[in-house]
Protein backbone atom coordinates (compact mmCIF):
# COMPACT_ATOMS: atom_id res chain seq x y z
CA UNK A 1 -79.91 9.37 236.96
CA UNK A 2 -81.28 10.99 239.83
CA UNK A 3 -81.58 8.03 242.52
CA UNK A 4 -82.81 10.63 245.25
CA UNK A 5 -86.38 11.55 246.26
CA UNK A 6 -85.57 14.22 249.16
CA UNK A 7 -82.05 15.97 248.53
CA UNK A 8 -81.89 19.71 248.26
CA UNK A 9 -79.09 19.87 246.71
CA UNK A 10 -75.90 17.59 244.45
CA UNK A 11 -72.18 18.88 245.24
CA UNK A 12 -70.18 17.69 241.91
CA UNK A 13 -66.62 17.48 242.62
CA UNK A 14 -63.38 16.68 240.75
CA UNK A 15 -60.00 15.23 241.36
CA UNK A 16 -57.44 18.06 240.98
CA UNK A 17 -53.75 16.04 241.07
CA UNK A 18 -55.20 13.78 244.29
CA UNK A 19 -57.26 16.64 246.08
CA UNK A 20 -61.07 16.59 245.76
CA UNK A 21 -62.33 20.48 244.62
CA UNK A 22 -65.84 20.84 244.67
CA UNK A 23 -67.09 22.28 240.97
CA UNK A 24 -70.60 22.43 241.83
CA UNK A 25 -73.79 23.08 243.38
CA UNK A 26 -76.61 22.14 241.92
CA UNK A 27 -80.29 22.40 242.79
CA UNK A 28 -82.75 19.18 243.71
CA UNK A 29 -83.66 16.64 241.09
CA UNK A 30 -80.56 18.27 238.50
CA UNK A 31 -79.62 15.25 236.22
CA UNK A 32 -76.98 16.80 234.13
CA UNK A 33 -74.01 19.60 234.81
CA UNK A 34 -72.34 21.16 231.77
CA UNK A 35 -69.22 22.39 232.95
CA UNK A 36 -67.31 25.25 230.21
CA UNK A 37 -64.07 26.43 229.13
CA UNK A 38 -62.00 22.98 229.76
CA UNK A 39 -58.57 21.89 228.17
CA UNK A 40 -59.80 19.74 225.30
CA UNK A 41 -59.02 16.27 225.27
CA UNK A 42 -58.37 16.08 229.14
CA UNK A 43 -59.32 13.40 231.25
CA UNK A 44 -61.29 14.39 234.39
CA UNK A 45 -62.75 12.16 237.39
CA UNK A 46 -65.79 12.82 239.42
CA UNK A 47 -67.91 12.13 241.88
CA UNK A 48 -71.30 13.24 243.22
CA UNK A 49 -73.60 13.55 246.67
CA UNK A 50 -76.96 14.57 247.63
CA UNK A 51 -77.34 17.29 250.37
CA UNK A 52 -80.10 16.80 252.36
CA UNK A 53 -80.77 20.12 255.17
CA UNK A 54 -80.77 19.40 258.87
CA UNK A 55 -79.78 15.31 257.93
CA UNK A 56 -76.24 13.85 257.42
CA UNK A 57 -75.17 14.03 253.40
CA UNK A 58 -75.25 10.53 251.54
CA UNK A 59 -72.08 9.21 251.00
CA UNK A 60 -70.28 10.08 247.37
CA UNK A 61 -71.05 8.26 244.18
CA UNK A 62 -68.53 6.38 242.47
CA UNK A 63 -66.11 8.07 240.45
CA UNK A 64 -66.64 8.42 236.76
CA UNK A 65 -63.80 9.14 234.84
CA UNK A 66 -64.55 11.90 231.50
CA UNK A 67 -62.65 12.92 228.62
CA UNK A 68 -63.53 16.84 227.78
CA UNK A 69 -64.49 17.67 224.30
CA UNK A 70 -65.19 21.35 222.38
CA UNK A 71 -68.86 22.50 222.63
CA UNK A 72 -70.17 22.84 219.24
CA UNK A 73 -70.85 26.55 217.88
């Protein structure tokens, strides 16, 4: 859910072994990220912020932890 009403952008990071890599940009208003070619059956943990020009970034989300799946064909 996009809690926001003036970001420009979301940076979508993960936790990669205790460092935070940033996956993702994504534009204003974005309410879902598909990310591809994963390990099945691996457990991820994210977080998210808003990005706001010229103004200070909101702090990140709370971490969500994900398991990967296969896309269907």
């Amino acid at each position: 859910m996009d809690n926001s009403n003036n970001e420009d952008n979301f940076i979508i990071d993960y936790n990669n072994n205790g460092t935070w890599v940033t996956v993702a940009t994504t534009p204003s208003n974005s309410i879902t990220y598909t990310l591809i070619a994963l390990p099945e059956l691996y457990e991820y943990t994210y977080r998210v912020k808003a990005i706001k020009a010229g103004i200070s970034d909101s702090g990140y989300s709370n971490t969500v932890n994900v398991v990967s799946t296969a896309l269907e064909a």
